[in-house]
N, C-alpha and C. Protein backbone atom coordinates (compact mmCIF):
# COMPACT_ATOMS: atom_id res chain seq x y z
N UNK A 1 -59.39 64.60 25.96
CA UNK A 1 -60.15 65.75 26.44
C UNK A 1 -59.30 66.60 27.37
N UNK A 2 -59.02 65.87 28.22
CA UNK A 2 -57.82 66.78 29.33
C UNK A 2 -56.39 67.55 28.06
N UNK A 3 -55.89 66.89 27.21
CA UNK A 3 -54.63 67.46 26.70
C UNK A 3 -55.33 68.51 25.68
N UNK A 4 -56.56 68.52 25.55
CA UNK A 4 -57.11 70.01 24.56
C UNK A 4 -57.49 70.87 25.42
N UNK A 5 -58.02 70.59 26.97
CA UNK A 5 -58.47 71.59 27.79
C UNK A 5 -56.96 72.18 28.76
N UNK A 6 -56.14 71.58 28.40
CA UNK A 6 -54.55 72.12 28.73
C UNK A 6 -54.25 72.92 27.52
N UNK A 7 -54.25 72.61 26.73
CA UNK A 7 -53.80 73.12 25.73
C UNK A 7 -54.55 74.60 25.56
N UNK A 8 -55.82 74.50 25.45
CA UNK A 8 -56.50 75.93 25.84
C UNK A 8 -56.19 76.80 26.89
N UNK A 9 -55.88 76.51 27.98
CA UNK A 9 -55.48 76.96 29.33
C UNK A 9 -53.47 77.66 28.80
N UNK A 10 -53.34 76.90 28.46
CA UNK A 10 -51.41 77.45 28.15
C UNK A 10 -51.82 78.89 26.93
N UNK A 11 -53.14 78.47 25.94
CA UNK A 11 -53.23 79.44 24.89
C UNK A 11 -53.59 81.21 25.46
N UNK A 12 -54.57 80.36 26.44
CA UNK A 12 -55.29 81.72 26.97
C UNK A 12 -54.11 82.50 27.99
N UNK A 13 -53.32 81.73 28.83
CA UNK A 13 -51.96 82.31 29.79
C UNK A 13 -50.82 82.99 28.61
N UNK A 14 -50.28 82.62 27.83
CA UNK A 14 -49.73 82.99 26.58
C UNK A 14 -50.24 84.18 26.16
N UNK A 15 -51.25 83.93 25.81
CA UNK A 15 -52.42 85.40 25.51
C UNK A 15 -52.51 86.72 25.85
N UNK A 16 -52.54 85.98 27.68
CA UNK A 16 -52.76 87.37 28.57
C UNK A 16 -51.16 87.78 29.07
N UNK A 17 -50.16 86.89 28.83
CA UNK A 17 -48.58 87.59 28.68
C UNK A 17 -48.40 88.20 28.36
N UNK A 18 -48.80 88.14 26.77
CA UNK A 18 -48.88 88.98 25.65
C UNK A 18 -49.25 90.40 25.85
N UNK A 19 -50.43 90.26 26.23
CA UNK A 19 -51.65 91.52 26.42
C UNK A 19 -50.93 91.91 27.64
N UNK A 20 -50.70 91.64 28.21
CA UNK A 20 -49.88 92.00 29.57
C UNK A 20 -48.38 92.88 29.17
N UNK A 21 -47.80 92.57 28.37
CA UNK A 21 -46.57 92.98 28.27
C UNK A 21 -46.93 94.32 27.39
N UNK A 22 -47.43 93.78 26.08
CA UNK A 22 -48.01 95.11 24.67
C UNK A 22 -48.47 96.52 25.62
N UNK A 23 -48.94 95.75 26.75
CA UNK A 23 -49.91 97.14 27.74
C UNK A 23 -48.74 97.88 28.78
N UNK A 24 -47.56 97.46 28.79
CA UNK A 24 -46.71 97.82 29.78
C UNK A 24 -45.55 98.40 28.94
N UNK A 25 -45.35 97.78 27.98
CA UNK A 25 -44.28 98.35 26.65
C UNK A 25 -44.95 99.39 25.96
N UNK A 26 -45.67 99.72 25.25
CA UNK A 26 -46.15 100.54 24.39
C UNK A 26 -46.39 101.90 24.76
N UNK A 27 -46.72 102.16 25.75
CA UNK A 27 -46.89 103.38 26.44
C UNK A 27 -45.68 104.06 26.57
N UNK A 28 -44.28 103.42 26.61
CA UNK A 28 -43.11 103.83 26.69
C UNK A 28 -41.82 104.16 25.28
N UNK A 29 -43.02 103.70 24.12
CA UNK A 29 -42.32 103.75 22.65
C UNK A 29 -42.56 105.32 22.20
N UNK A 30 -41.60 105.88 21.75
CA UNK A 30 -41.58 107.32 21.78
C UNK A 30 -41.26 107.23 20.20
N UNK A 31 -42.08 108.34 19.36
CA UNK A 31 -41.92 108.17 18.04
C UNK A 31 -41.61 109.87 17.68
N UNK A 32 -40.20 109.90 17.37
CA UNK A 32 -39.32 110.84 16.70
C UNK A 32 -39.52 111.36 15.71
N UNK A 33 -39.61 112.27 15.13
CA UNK A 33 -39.60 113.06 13.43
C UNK A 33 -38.82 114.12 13.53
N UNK A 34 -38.57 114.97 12.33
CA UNK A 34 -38.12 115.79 11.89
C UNK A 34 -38.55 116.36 10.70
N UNK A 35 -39.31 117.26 10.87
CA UNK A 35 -40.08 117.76 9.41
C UNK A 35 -39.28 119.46 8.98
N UNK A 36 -38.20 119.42 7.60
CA UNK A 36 -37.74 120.27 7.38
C UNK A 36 -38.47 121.07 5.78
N UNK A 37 -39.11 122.27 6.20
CA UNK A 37 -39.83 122.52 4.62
C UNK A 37 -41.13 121.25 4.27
N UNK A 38 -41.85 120.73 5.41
CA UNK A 38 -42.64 120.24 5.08
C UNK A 38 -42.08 118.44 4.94
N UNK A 39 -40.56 118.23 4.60
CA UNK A 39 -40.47 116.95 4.04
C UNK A 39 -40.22 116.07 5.71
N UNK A 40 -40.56 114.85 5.94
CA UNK A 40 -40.28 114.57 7.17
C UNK A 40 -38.99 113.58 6.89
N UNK A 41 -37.66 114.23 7.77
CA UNK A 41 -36.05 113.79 7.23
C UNK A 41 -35.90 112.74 8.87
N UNK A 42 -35.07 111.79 8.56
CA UNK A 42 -34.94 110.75 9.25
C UNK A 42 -33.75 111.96 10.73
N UNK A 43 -33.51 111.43 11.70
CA UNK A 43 -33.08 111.84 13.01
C UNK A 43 -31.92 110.80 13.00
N UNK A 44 -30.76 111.43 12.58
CA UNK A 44 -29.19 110.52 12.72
C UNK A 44 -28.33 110.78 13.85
N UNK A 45 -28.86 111.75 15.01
CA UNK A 45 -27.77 111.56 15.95
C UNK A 45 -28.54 112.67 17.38
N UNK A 46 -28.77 111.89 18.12
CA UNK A 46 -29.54 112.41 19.17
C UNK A 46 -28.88 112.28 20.90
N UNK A 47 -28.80 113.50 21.18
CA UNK A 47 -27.46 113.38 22.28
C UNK A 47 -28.34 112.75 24.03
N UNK A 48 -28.10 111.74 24.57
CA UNK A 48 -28.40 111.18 25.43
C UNK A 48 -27.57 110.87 26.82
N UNK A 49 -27.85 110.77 27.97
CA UNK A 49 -26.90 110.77 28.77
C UNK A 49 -26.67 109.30 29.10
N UNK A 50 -26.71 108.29 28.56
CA UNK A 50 -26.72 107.13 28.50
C UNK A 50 -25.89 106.82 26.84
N UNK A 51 -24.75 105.77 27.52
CA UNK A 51 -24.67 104.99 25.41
C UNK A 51 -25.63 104.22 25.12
N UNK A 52 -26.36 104.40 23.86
CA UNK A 52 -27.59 103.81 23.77
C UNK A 52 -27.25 103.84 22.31
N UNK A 53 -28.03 103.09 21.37
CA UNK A 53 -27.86 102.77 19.43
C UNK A 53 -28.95 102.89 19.19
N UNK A 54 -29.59 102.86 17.98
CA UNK A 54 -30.90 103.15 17.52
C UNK A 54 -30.53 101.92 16.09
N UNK A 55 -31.32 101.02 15.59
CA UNK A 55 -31.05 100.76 14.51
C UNK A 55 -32.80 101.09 13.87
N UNK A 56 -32.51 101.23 12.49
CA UNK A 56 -34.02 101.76 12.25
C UNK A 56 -33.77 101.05 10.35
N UNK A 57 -34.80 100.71 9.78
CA UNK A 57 -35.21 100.33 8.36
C UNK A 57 -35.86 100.98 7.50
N UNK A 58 -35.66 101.42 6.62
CA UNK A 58 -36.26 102.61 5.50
C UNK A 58 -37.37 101.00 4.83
N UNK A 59 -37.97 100.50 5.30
CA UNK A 59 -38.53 99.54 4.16
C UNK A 59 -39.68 100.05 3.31
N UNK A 60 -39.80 101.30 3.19
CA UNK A 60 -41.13 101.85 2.70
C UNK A 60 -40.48 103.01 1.44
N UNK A 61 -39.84 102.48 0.44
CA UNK A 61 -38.66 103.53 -0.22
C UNK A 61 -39.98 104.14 -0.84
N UNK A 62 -40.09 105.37 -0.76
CA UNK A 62 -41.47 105.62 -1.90
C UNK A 62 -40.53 106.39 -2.89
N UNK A 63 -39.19 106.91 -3.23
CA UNK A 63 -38.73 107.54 -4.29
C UNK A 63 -38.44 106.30 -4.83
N UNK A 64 -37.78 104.65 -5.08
CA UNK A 64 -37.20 104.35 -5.12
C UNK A 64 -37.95 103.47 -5.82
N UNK A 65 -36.91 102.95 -6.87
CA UNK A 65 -38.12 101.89 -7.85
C UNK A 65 -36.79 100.40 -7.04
N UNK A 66 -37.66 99.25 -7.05
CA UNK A 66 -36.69 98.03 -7.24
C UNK A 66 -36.92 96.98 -8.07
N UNK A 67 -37.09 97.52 -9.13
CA UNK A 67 -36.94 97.06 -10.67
C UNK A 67 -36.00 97.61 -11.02
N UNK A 68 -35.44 99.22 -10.44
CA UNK A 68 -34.27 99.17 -11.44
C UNK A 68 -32.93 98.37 -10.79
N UNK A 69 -33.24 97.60 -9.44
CA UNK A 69 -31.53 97.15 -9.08
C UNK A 69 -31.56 96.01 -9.74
């Protein structure tokens, strides 16, 4: 009984980390576009006063079949 009512207690602290952090991060995620003629074109080089990288994933190809590779 005690090692399931621990075990609940670590789930619910875990939890509110979580919810704690998502609420302190997210507010600070800044979402970029570029819409040329309507099409929205990816953003390859953005001048900052800091060295900073961006890595980013196309995983949503909608021209792109992958049956044909």
């Amino acid at each position: 009984m005690l090692k399931r009512f621990l075990n609940t207690i670590l789930l619910l602290a875990f939890a509110g980390l979580l919810i704690f952090s998502a609420v302190s991060v997210l507010p600070n995620i800044v979402y970029v576009s570029n819409t040329v003629g309507g099409k929205e074109l990816p953003i390859y080089c953005v001048e900052t006063e800091k060295p900073q990288i961006s890595i980013s994933f196309d995983a949503a190809c909608a021209d792109c079949s992958l049956r044909k590779l």
